[in-house]
Protein backbone atom coordinates (compact mmCIF):
# COMPACT_ATOMS: atom_id res chain seq x y z
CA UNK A 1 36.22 -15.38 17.25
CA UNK A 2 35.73 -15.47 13.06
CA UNK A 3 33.88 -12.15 12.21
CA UNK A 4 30.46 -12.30 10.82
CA UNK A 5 29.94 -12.05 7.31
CA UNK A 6 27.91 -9.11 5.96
CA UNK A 7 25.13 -12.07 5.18
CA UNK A 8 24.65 -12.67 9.20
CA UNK A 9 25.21 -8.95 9.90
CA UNK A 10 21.62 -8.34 7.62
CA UNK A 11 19.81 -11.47 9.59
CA UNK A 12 20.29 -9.49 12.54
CA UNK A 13 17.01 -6.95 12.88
CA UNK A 14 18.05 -4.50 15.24
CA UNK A 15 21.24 -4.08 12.57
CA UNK A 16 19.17 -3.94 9.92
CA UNK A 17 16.68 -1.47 11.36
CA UNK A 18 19.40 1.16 12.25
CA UNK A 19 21.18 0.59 9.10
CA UNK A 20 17.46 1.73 7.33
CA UNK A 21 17.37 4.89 9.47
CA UNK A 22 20.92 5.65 8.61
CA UNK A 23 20.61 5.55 5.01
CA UNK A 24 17.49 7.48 5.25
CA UNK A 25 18.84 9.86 7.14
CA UNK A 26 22.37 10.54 5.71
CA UNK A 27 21.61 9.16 2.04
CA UNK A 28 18.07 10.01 1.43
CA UNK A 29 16.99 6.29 -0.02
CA UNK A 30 13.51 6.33 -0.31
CA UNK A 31 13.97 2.84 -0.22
CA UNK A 32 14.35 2.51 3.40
CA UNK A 33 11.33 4.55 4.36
CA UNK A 34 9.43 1.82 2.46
CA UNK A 35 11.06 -0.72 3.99
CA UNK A 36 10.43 0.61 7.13
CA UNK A 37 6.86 1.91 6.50
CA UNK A 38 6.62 -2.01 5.25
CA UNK A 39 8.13 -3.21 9.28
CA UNK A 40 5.54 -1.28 11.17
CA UNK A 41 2.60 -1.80 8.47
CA UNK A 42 1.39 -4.22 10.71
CA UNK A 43 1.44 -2.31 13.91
CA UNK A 44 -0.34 0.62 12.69
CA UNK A 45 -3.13 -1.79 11.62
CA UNK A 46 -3.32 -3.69 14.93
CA UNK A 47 -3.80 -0.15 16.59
CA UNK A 48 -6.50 0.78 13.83
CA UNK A 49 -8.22 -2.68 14.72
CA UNK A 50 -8.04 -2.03 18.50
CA UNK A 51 -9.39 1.32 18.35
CA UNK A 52 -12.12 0.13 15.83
CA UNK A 53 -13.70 -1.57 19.17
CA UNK A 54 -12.74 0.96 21.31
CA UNK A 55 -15.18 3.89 20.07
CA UNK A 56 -18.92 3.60 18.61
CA UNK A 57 -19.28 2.38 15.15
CA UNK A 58 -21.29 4.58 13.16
CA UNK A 59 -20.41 3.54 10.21
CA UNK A 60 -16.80 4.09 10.13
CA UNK A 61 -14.85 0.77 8.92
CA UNK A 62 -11.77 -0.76 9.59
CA UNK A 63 -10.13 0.42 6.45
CA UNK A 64 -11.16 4.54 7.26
CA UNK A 65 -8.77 4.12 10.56
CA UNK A 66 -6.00 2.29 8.90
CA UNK A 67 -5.98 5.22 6.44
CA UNK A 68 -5.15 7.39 9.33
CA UNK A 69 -2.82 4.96 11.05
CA UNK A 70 -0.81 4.93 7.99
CA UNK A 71 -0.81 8.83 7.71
CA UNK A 72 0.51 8.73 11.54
CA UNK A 73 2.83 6.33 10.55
CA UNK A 74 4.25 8.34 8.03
CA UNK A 75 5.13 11.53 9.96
CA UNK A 76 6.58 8.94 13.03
CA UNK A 77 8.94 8.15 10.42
CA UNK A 78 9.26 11.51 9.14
CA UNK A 79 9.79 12.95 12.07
CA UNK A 80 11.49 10.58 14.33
CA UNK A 81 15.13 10.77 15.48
CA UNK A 82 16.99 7.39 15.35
CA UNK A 83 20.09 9.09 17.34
CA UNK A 84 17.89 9.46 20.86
CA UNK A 85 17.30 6.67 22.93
CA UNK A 86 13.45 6.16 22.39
CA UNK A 87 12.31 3.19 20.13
CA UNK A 88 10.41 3.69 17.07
CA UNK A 89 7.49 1.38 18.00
CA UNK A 90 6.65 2.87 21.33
CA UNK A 91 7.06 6.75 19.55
CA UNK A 92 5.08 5.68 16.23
CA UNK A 93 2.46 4.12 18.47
CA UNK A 94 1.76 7.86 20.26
CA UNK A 95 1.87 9.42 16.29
CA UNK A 96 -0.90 6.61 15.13
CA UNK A 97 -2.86 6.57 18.06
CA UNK A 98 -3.09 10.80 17.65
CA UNK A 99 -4.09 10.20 13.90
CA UNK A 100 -6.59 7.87 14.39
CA UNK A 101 -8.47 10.29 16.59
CA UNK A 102 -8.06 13.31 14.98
CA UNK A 103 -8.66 11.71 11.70
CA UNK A 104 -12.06 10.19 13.33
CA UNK A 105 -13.22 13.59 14.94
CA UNK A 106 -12.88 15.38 11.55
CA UNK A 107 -14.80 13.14 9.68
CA UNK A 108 -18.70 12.26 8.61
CA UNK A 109 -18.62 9.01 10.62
CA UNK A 110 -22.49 8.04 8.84
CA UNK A 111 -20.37 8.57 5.28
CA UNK A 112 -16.82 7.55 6.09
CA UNK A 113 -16.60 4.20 4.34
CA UNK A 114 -18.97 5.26 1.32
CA UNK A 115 -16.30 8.22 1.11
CA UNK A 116 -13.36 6.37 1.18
CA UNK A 117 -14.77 3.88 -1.22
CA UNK A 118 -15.53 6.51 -4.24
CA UNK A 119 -12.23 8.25 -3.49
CA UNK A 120 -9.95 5.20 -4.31
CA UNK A 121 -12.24 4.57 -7.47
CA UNK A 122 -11.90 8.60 -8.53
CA UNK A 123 -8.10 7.98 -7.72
CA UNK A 124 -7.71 4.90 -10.10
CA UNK A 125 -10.51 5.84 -12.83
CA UNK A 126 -8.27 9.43 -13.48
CA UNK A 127 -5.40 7.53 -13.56
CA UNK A 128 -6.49 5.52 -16.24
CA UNK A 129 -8.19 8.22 -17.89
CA UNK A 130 -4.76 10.34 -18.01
CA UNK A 131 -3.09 7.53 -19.35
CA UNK A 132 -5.50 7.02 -22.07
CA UNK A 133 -5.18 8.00 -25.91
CA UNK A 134 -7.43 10.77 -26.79
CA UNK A 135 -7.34 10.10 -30.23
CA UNK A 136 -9.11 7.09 -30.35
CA UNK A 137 -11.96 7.15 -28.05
CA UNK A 138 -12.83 3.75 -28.29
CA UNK A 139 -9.79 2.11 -27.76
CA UNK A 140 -9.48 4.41 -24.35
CA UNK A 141 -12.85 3.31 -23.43
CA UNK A 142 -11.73 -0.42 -23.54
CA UNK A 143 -8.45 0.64 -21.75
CA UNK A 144 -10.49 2.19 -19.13
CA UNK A 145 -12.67 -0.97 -18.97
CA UNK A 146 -9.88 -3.17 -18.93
CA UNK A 147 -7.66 -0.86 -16.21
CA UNK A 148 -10.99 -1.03 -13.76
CA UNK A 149 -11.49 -4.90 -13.98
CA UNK A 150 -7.85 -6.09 -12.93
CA UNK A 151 -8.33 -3.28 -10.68
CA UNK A 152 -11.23 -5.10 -9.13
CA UNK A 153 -9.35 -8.68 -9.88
CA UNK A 154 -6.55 -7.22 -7.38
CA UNK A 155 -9.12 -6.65 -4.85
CA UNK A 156 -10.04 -9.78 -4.85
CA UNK A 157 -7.61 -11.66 -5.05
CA UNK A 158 -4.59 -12.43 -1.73
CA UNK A 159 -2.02 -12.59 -4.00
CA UNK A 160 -0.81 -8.76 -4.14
CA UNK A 161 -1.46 -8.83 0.08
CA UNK A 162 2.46 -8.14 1.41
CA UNK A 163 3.11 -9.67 4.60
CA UNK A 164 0.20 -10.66 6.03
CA UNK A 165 0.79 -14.23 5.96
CA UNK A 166 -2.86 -15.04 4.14
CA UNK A 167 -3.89 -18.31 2.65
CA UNK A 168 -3.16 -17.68 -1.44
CA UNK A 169 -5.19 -20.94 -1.87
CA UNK A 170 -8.82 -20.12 -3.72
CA UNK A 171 -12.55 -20.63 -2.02
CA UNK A 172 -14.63 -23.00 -3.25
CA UNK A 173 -16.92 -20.48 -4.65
CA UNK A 174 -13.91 -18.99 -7.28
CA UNK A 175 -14.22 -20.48 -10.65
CA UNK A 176 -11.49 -22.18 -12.43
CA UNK A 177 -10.56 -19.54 -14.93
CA UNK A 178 -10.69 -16.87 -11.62
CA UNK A 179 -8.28 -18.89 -9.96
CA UNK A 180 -5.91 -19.51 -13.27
CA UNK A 181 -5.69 -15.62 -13.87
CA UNK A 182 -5.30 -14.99 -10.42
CA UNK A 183 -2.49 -17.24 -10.25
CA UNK A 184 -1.26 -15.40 -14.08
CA UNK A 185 -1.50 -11.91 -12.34
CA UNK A 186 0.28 -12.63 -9.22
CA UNK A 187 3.28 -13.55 -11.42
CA UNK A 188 3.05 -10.98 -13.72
CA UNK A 189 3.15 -8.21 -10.23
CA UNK A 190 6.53 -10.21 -9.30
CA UNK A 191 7.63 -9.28 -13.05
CA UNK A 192 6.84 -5.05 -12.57
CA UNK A 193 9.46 -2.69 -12.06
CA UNK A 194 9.62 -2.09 -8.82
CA UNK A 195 8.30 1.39 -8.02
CA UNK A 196 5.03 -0.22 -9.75
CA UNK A 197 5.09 -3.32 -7.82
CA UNK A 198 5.27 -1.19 -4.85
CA UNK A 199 2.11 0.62 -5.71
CA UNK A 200 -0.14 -2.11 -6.59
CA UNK A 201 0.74 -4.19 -3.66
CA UNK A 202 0.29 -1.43 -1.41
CA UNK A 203 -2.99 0.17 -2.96
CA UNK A 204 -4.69 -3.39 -3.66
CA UNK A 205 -3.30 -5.28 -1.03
CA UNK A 206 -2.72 -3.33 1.91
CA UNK A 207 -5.40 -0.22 1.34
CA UNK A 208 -2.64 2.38 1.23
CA UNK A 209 -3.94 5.43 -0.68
CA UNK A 210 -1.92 7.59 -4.06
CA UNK A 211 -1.87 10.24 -1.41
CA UNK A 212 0.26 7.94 1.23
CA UNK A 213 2.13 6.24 -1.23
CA UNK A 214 3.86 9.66 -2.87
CA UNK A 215 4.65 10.47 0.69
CA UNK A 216 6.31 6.65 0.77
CA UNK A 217 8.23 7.04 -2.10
CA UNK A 218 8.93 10.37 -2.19
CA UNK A 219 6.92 11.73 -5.67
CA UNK A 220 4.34 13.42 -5.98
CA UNK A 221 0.57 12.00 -6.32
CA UNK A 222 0.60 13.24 -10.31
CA UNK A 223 3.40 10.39 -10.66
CA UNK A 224 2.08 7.84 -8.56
CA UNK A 225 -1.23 8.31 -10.68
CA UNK A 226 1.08 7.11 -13.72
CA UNK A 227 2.63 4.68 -12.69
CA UNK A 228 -0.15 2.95 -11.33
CA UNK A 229 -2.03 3.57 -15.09
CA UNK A 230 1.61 2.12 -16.41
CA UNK A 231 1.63 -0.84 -14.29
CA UNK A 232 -1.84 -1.81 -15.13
CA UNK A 233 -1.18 -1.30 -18.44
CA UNK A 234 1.69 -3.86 -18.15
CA UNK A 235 -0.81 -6.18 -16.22
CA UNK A 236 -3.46 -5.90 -18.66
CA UNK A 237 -1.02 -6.65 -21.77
CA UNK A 238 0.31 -9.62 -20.10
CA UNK A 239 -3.16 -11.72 -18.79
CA UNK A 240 -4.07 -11.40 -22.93
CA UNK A 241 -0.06 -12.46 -24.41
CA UNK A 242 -0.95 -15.28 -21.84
């Protein structure tokens, strides 16, 4: 039989799932807890969704449980032990299921999205602030301006979404020059190093907070906060070259 090359051996996902937990593991590649974090994104958020209609509403949003699906995601990963015969999926789904309702029973369920909301905007707004150059106030006020309107631009847009398998095509109600520096800002992402890539796809597109993503890559939320000011910096400088 002609051996596989190592090509076919990475097509394979149960291969390429245990070769992630062994490099994690032995090697310490932060890499692979993204990559993994990134294979079982989307089965913390179905369990978010499901438990969404599972309990009264009172004001708690979609987004507030996927912020603790992806904390009990994190600390499956963490804490899970590739070497015993239990799959991930079925042990991640007990750690996501436990987050979501401890996470829910701690908080202000009347406040939870209104929360949420102002804490991503205090997260990005310091960031930008940090980054900023004291010296000349006004320049760091247009910096700050600028920073928060891609910011927004990123929300709005499908183009930094990862996986999800969303429509990139523009409404009928975006304007032309909306849709042109969309289009301008979803190749300038592909274009960031990568740590920064990883950030903004994962804050903008999938919700995941500065707090979640140092656990992800392994830094701490001081350097997450700069990159993410770097990388919309980098953003910002290339919508006006273009």
């Amino acid at each position: 039989m002609k051996a596989r090359s190592g090509l076919d051996m990475l097509l394979v996902p149960p291969r390429v799932e245990a070769s992630l937990w062994r490099r994690l593991r032995q090697n310490r590649e932060w890499r692979c807890r993204e990559a993994l974090f990134e294979r079982y994104r989307a089965l913390a958020r179905g369990i978010a969704r499901r438990q969404l209609h599972r309990r009264p509403h009172h004001g708690t949003e979609l987004g507030d449980l996927e912020h603790f699906a992806y904390a009990g995601l994190l600390q499956a990963i963490d804490r899970y032990d590739p070497w015993r015969d239990v799959p991930f999926g079925a042990y991640a789904r007990r750690r996501i299921v436990g987050s979501i309702a401890d996470g829910a029973a701690r908080m202000n369920e009347t406040d939870a999205c209104y929360r949420e909301r102002r804490r991503q905007e205090v997260e990005r707004g310091g960031s930008l602030v940090e980054d900023s150059d004291a010296a000349d106030p006004v320049a760091a006020l247009g910096a700050l301006a600028a920073g928060l309107a891609i910011g927004l631009m990123l929300e709005q847009t499908t183009l930094v979404v990862v996986g999800e398998g969303v429509d990139p095509r523009p409404d009928a109600y975006q304007s032309l020059a909306w849709r042109e520096r969309s289009a301008l800002l979803g190749l300038a992402i592909d274009d960031l190093p990568e740590r920064e890539a990883t950030i903004i796809r994962q804050h903008y597109g999938a919700g995941v907070s500065f707090t979640h993503l140092a656990q992800l890559l392994g830094l701490s939320k001081g350097r997450v906060s700069q990159l993410h000011a770097a990388a919309l910096a980098r953003l910002r400088r290339r919508l006006h070259d273009t």
